[in-house]
PDB file of N, CA and C in Angstrom:
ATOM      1  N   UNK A   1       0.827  -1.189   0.000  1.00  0.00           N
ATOM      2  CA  UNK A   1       0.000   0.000   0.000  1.00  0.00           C
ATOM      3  C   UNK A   1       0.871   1.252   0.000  1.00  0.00           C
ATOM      4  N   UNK A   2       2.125   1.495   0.908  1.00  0.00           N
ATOM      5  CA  UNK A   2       2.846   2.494   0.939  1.00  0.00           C
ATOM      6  C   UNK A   2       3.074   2.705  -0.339  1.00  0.00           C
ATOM      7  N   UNK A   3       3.970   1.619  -1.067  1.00  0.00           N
ATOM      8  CA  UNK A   3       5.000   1.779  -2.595  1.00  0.00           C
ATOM      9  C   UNK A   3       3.658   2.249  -3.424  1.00  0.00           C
ATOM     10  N   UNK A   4       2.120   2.021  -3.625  1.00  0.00           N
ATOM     11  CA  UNK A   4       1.253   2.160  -3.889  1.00  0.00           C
ATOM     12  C   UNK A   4       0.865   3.545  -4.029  1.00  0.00           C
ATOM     13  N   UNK A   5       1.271   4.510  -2.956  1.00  0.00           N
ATOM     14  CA  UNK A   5       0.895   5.528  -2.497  1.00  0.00           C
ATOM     15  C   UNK A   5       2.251   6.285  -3.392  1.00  0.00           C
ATOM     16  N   UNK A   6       3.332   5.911  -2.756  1.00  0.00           N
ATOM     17  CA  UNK A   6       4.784   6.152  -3.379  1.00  0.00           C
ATOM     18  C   UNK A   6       4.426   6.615  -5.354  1.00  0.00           C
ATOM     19  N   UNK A   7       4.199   5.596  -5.906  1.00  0.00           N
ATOM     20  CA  UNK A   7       4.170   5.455  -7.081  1.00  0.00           C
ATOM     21  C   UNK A   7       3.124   6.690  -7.671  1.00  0.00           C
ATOM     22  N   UNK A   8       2.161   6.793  -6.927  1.00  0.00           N
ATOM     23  CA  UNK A   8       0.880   7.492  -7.476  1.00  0.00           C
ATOM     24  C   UNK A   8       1.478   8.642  -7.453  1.00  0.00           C
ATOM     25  N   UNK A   9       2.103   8.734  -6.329  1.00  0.00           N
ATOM     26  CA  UNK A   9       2.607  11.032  -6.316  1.00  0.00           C
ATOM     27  C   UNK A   9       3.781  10.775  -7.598  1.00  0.00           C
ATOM     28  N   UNK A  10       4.503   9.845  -7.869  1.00  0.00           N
ATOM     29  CA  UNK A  10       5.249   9.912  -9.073  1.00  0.00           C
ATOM     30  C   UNK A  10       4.410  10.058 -10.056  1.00  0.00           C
ATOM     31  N   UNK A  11       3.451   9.875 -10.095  1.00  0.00           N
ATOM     32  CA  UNK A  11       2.400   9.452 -11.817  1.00  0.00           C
ATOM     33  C   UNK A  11       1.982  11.064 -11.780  1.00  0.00           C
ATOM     34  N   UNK A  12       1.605  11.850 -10.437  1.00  0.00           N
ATOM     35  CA  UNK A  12       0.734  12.947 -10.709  1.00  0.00           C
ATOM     36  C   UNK A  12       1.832  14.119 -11.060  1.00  0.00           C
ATOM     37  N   UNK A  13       3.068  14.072 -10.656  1.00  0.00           N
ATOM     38  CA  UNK A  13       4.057  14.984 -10.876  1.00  0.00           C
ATOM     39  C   UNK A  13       3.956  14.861 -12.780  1.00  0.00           C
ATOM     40  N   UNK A  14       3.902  16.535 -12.956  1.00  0.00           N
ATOM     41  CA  UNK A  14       3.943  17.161 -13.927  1.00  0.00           C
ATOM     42  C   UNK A  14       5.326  17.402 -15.055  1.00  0.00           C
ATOM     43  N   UNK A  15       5.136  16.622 -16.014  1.00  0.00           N
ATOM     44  CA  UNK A  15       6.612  16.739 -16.823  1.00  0.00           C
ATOM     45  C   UNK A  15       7.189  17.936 -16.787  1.00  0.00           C
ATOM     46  N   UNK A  16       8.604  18.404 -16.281  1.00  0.00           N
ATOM     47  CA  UNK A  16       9.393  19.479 -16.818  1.00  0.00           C
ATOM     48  C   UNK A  16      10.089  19.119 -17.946  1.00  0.00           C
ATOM     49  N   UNK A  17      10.482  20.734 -18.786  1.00  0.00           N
ATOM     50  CA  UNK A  17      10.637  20.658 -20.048  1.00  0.00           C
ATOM     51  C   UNK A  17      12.525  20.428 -19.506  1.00  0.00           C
ATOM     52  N   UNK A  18      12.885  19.886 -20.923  1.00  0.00           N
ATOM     53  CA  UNK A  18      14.516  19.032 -20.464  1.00  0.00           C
ATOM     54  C   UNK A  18      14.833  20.376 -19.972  1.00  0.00           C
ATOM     55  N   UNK A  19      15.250  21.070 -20.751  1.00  0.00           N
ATOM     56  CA  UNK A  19      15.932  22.706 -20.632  1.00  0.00           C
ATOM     57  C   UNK A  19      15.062  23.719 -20.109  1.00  0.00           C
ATOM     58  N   UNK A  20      15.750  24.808 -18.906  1.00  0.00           N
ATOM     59  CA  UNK A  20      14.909  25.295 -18.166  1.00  0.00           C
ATOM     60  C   UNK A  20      15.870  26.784 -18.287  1.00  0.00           C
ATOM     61  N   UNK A  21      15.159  27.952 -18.063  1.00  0.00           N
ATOM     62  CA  UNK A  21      16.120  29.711 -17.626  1.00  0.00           C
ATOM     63  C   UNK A  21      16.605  29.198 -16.343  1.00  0.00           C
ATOM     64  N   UNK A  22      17.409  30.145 -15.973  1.00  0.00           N
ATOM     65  CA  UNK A  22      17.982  29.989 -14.376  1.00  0.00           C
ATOM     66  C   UNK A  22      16.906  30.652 -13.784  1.00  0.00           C
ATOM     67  N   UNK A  23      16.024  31.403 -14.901  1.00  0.00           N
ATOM     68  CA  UNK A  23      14.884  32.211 -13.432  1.00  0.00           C
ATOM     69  C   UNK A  23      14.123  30.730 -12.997  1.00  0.00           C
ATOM     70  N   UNK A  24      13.291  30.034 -14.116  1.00  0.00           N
ATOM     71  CA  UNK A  24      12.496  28.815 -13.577  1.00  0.00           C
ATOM     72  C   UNK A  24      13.478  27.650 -12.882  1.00  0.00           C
ATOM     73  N   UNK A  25      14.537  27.543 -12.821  1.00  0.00           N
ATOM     74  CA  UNK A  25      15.400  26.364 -11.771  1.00  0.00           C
ATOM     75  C   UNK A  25      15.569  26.999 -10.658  1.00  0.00           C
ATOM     76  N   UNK A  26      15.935  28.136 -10.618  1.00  0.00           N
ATOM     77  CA  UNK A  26      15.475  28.529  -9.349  1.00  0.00           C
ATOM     78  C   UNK A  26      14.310  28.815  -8.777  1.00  0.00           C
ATOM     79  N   UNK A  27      13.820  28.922  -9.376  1.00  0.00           N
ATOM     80  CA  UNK A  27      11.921  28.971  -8.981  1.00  0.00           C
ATOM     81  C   UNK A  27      11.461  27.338  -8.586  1.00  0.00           C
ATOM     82  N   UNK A  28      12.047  26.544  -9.044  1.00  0.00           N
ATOM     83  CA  UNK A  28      11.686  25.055  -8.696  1.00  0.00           C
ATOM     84  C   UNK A  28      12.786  25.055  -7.794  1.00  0.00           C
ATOM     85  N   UNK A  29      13.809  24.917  -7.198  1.00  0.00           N
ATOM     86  CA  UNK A  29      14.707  25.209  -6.484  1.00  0.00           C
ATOM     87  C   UNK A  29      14.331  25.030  -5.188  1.00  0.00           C
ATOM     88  N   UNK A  30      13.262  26.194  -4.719  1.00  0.00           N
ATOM     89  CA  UNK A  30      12.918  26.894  -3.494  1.00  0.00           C
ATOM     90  C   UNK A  30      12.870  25.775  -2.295  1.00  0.00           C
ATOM     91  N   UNK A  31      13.606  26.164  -0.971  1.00  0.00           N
ATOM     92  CA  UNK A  31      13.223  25.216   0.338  1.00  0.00           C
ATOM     93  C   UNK A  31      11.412  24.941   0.079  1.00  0.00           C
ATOM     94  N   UNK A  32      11.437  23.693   0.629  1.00  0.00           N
ATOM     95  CA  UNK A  32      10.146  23.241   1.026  1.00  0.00           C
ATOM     96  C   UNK A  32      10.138  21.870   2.051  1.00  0.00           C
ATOM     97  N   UNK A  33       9.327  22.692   2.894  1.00  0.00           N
ATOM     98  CA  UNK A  33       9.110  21.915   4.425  1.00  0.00           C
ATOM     99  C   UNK A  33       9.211  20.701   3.741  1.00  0.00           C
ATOM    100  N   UNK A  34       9.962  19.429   4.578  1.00  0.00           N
ATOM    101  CA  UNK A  34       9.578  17.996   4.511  1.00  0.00           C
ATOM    102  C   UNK A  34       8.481  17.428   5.145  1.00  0.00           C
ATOM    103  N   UNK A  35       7.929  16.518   4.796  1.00  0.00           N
ATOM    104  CA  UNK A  35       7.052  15.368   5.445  1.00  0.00           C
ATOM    105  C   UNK A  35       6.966  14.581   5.039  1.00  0.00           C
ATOM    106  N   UNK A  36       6.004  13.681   5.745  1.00  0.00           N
ATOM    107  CA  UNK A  36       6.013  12.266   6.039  1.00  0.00           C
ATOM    108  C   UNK A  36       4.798  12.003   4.992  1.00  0.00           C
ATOM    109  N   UNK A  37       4.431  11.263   3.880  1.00  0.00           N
ATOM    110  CA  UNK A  37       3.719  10.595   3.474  1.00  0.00           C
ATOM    111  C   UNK A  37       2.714   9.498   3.752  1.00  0.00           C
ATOM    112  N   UNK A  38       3.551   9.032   3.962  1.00  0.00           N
ATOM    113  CA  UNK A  38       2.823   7.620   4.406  1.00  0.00           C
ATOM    114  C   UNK A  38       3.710   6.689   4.924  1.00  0.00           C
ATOM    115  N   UNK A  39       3.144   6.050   6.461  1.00  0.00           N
ATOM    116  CA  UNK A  39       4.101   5.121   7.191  1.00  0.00           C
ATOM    117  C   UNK A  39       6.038   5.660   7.126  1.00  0.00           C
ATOM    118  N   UNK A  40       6.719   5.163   6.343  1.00  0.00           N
ATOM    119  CA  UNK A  40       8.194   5.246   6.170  1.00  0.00           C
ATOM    120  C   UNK A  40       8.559   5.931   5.060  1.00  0.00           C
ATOM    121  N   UNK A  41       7.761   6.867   4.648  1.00  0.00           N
ATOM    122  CA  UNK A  41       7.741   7.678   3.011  1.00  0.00           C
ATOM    123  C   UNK A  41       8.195   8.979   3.381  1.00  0.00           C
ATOM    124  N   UNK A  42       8.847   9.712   3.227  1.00  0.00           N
ATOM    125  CA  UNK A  42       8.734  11.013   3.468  1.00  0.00           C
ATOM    126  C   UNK A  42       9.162  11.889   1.999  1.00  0.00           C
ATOM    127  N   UNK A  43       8.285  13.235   2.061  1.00  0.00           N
ATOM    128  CA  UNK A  43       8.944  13.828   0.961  1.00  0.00           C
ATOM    129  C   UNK A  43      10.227  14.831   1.429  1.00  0.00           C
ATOM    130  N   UNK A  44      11.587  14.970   0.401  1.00  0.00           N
ATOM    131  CA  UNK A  44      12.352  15.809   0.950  1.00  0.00           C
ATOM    132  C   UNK A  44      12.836  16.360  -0.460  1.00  0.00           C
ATOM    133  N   UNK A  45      11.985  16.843  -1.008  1.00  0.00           N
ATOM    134  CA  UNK A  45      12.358  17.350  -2.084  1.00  0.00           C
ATOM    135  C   UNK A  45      12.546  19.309  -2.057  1.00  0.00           C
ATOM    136  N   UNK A  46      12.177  19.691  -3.022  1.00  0.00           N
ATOM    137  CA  UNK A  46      12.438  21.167  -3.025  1.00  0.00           C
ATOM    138  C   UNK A  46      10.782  21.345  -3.805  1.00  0.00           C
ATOM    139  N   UNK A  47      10.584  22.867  -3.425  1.00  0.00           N
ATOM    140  CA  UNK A  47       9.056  23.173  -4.396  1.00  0.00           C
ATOM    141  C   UNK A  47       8.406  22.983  -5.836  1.00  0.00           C
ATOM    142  N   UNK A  48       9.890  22.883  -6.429  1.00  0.00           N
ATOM    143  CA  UNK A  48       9.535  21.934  -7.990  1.00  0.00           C
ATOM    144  C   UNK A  48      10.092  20.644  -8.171  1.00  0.00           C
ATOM    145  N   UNK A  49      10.788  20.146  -7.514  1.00  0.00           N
ATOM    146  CA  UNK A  49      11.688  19.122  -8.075  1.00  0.00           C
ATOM    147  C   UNK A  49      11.329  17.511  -6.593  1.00  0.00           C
ATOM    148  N   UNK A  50      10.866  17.105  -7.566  1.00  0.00           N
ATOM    149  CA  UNK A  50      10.661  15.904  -6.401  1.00  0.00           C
ATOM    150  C   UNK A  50      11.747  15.360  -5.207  1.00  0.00           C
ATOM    151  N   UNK A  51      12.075  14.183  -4.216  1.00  0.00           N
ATOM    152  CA  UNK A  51      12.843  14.067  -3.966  1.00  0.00           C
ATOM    153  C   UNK A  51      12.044  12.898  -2.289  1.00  0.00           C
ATOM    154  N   UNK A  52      12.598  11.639  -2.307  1.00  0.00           N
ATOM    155  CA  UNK A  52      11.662  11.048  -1.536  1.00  0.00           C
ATOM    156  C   UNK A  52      12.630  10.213  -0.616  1.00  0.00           C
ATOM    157  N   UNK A  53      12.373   9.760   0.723  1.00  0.00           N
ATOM    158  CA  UNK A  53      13.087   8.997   1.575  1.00  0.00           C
ATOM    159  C   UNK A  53      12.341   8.124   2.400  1.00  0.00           C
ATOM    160  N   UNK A  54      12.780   7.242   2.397  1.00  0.00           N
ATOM    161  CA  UNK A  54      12.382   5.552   2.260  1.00  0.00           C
ATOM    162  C   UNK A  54      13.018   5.341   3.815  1.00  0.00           C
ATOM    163  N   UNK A  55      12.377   5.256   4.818  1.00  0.00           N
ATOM    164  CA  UNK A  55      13.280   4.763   5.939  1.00  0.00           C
ATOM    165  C   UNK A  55      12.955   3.525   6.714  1.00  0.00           C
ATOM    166  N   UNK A  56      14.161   2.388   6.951  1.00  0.00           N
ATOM    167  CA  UNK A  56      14.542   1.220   7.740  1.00  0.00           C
ATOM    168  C   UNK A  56      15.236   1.195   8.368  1.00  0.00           C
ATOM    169  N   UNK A  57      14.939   0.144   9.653  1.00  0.00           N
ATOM    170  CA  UNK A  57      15.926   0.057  10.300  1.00  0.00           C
ATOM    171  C   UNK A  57      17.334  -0.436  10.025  1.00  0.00           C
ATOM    172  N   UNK A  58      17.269  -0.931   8.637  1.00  0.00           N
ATOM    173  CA  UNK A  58      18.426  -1.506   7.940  1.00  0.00           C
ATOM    174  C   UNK A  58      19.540  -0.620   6.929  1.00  0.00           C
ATOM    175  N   UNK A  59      18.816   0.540   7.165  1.00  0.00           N
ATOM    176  CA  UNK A  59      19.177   1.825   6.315  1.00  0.00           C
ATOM    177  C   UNK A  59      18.226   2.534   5.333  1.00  0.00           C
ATOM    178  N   UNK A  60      18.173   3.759   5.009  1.00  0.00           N
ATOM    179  CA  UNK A  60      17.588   4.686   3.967  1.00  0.00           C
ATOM    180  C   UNK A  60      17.508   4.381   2.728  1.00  0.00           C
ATOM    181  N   UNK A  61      16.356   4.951   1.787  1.00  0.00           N
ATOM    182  CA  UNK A  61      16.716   4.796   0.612  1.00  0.00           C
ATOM    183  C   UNK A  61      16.301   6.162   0.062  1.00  0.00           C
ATOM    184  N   UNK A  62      16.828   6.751  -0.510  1.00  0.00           N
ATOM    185  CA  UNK A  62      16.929   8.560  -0.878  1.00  0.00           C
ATOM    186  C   UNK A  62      16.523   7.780  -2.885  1.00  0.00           C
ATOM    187  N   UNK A  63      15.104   8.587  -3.297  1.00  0.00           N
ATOM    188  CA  UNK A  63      14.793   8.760  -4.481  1.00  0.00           C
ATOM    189  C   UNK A  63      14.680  10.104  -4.723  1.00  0.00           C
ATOM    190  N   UNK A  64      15.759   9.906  -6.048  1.00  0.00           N
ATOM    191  CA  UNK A  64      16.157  11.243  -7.010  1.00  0.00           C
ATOM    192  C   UNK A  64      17.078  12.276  -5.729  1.00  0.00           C
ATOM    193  N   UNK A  65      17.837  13.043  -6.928  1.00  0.00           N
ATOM    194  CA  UNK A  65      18.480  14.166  -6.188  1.00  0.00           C
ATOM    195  C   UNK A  65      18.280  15.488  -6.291  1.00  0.00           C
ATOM    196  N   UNK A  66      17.438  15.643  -6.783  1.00  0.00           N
ATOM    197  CA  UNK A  66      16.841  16.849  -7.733  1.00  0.00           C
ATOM    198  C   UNK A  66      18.188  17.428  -8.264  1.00  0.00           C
ATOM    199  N   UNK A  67      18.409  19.197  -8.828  1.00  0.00           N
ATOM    200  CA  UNK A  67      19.585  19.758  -9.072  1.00  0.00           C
ATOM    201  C   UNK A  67      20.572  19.330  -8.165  1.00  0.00           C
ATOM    202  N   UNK A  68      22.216  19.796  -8.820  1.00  0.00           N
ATOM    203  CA  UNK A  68      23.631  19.406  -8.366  1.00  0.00           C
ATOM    204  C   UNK A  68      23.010  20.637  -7.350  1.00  0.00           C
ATOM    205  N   UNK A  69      22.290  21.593  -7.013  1.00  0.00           N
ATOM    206  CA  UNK A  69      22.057  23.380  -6.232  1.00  0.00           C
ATOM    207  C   UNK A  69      21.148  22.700  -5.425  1.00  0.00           C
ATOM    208  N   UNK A  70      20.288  21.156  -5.378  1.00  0.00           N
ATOM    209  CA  UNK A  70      19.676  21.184  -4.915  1.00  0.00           C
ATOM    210  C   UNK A  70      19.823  20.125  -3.643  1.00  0.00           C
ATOM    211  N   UNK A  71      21.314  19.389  -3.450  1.00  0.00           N
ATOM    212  CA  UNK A  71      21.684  18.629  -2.756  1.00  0.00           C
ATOM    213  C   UNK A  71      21.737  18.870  -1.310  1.00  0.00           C
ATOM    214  N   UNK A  72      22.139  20.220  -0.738  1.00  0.00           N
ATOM    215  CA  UNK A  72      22.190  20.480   0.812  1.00  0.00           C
ATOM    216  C   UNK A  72      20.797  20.680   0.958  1.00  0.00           C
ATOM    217  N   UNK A  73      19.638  21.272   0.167  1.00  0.00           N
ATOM    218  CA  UNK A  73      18.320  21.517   0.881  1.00  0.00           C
ATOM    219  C   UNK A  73      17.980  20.077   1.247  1.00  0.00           C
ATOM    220  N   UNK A  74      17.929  18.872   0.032  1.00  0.00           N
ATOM    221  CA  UNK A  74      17.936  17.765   0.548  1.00  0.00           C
ATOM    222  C   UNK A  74      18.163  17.457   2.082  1.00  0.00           C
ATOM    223  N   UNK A  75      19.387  17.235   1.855  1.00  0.00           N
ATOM    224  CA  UNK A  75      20.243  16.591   2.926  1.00  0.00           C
ATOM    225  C   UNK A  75      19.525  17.555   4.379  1.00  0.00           C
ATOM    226  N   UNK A  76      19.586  19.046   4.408  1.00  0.00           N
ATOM    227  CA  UNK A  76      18.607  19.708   5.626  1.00  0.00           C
ATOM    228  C   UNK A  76      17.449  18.806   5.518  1.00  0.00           C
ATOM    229  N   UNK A  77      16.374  18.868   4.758  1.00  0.00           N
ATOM    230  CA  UNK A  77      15.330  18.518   5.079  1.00  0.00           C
ATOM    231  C   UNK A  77      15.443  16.945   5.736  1.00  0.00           C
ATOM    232  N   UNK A  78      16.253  15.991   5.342  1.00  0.00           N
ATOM    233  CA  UNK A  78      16.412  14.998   5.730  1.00  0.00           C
ATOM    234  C   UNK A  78      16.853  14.951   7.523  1.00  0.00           C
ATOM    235  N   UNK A  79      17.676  15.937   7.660  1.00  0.00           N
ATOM    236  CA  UNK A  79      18.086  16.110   9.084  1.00  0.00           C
ATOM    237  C   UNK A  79      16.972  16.833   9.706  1.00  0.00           C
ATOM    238  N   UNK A  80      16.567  17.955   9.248  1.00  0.00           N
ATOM    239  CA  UNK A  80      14.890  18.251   9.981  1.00  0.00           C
ATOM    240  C   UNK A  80      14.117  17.021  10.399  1.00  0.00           C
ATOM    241  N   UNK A  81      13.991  16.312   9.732  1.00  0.00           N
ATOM    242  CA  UNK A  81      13.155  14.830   9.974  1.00  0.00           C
ATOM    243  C   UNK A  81      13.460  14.222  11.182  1.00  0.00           C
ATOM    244  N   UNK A  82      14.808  14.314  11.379  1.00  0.00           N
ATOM    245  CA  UNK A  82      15.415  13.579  12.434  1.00  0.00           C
ATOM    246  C   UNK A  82      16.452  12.703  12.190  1.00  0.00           C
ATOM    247  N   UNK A  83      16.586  12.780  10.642  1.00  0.00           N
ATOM    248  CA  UNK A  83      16.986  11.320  10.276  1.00  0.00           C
ATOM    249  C   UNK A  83      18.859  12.100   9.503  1.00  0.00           C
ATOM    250  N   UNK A  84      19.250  10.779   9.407  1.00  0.00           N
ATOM    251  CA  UNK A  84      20.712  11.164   9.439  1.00  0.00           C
ATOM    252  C   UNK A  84      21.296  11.046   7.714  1.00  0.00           C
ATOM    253  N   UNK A  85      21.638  11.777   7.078  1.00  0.00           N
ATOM    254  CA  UNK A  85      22.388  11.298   5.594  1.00  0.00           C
ATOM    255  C   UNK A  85      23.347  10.167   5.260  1.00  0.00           C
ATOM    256  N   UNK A  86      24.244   9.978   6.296  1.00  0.00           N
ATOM    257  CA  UNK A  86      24.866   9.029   6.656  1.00  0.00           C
ATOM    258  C   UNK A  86      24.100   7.496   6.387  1.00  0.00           C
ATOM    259  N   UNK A  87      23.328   7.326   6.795  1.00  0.00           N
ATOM    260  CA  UNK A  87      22.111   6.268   7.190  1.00  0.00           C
ATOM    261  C   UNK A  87      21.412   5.946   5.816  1.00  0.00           C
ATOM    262  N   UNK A  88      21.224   7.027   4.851  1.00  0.00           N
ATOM    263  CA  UNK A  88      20.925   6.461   3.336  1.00  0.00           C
ATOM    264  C   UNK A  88      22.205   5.168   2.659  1.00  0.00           C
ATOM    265  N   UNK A  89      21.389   4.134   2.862  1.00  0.00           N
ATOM    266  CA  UNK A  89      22.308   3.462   1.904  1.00  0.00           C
ATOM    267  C   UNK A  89      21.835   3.446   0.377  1.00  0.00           C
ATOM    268  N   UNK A  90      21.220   3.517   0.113  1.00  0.00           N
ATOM    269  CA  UNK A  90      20.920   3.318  -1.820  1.00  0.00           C
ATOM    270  C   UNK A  90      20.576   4.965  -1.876  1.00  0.00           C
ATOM    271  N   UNK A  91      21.018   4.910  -2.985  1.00  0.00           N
ATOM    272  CA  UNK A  91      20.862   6.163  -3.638  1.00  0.00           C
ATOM    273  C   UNK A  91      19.850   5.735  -5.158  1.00  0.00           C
ATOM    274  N   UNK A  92      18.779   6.436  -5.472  1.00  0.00           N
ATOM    275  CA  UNK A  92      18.261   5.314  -6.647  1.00  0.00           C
ATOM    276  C   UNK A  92      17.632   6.824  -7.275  1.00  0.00           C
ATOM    277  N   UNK A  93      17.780   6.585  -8.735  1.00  0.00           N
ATOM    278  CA  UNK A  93      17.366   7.807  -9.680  1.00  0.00           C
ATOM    279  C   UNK A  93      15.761   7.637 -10.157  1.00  0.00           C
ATOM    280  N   UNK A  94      15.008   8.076 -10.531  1.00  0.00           N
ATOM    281  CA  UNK A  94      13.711   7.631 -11.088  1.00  0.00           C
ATOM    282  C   UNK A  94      13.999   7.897 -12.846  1.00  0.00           C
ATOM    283  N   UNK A  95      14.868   8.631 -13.291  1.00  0.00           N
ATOM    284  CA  UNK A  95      14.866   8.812 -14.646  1.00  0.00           C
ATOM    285  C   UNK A  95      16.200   9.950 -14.845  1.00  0.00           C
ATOM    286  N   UNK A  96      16.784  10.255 -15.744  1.00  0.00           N
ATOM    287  CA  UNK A  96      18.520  10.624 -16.185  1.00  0.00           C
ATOM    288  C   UNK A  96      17.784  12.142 -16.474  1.00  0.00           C
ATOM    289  N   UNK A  97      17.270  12.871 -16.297  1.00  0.00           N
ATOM    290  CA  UNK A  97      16.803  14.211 -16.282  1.00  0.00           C
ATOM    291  C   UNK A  97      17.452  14.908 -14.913  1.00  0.00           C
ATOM    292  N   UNK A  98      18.437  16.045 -15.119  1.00  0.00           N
ATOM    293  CA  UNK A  98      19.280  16.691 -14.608  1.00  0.00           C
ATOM    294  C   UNK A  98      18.442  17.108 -13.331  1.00  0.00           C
ATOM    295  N   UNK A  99      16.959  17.385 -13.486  1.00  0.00           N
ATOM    296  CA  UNK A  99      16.625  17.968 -12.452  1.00  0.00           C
ATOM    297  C   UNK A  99      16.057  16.780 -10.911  1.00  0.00           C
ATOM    298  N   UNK A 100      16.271  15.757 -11.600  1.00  0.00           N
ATOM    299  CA  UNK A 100      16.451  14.162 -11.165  1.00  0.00           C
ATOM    300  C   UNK A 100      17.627  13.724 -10.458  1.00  0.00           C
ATOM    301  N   UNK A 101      18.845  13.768 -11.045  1.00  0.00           N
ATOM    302  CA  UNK A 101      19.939  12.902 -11.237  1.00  0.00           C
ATOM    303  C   UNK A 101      21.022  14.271 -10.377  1.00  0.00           C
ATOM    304  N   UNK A 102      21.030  15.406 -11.060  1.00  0.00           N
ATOM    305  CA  UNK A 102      21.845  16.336 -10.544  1.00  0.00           C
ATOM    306  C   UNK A 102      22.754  16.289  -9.638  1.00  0.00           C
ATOM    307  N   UNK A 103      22.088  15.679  -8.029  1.00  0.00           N
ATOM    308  CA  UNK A 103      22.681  15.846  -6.996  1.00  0.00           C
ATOM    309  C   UNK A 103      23.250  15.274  -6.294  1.00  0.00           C
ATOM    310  N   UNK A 104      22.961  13.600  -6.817  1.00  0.00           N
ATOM    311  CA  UNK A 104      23.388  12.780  -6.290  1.00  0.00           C
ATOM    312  C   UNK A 104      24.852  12.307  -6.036  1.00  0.00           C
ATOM    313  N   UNK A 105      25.774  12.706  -7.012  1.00  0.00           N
ATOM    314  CA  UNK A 105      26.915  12.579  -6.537  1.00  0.00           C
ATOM    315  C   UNK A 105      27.247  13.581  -5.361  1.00  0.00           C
ATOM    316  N   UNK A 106      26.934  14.791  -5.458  1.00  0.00           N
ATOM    317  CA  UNK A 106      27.048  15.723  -4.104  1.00  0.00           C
ATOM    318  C   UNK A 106      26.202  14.800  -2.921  1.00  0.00           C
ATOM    319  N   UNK A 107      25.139  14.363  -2.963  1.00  0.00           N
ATOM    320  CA  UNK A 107      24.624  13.973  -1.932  1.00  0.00           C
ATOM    321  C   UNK A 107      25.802  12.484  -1.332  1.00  0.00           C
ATOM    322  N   UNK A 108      25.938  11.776  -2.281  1.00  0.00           N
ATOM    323  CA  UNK A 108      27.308  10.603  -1.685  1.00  0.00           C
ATOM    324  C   UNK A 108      28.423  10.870  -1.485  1.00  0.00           C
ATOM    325  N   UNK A 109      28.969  12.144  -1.754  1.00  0.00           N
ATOM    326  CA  UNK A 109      30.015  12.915  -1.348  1.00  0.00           C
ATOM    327  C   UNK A 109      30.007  13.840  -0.306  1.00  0.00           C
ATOM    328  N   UNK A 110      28.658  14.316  -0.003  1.00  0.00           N
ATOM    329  CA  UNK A 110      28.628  14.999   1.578  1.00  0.00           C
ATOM    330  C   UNK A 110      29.576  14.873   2.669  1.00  0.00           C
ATOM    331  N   UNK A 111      30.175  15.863   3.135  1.00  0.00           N
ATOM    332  CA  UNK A 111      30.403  15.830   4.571  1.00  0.00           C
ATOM    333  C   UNK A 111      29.734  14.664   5.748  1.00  0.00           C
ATOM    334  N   UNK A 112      28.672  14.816   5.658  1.00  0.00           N
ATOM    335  CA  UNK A 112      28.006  14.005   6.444  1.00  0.00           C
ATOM    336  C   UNK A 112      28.324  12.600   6.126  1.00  0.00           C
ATOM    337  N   UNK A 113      28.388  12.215   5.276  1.00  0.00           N
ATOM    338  CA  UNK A 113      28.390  10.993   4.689  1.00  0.00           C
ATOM    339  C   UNK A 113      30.236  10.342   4.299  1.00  0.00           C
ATOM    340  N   UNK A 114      31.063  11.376   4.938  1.00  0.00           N
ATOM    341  CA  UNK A 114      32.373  10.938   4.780  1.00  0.00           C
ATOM    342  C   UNK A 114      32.710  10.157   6.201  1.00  0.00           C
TER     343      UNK A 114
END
């Protein structure tokens, strides 16, 4: 039922166009409060750009990274939660679109995560 729930907010998110101005990436950019979805779901994305965390007691699973600009809001919102960056073990992309994929090497290269 969760992955159920998971999947559906992926289906309703709205295609961005490949290429974007720096005014609209930063306009999708913007902090946005995290929460909890459902059971172990949380969203930790930014106001345009998705970004989701999966939590076990066996470790994290962090979907998409939104922008390479958009990796520390991540990683805050993830620590707002309570929860630690360190503690993500999979890192998993939903699709090779920059505003997807961007951050993830910053996010496995974090401070936190050294």
């Amino acid at each position: 039922m969760r992955l159920i729930a998971l999947f559906a907010l992926l289906a309703l998110r709205l295609p961005l166009p490949a290429q974007s101005s720096p005014e609209e990436r930063a306009a999708w950019n913007q902090p946005f409060k995290p929460f909890r979805i459902v059971g172990n779901v949380y969203y930790v994305g930014v106001q345009g750009v998705s970004a989701f965390l999966v939590t076990t007691p066996e470790g994290h699973i962090l979907l998409d990274g939104g922008f390479l600009e958009t990796a520390p809001l991540i990683e805050k919102s993830i620590s707002d939660l309570g929860f630690r960056l360190k503690d993500v073990k999979f890192l998993l992309n939903s699709h090779a679109h920059y505003d997807h994929c961007g951050g993830l090497t910053e996010l496995k290269n974090a401070p936190a995560q050294r």
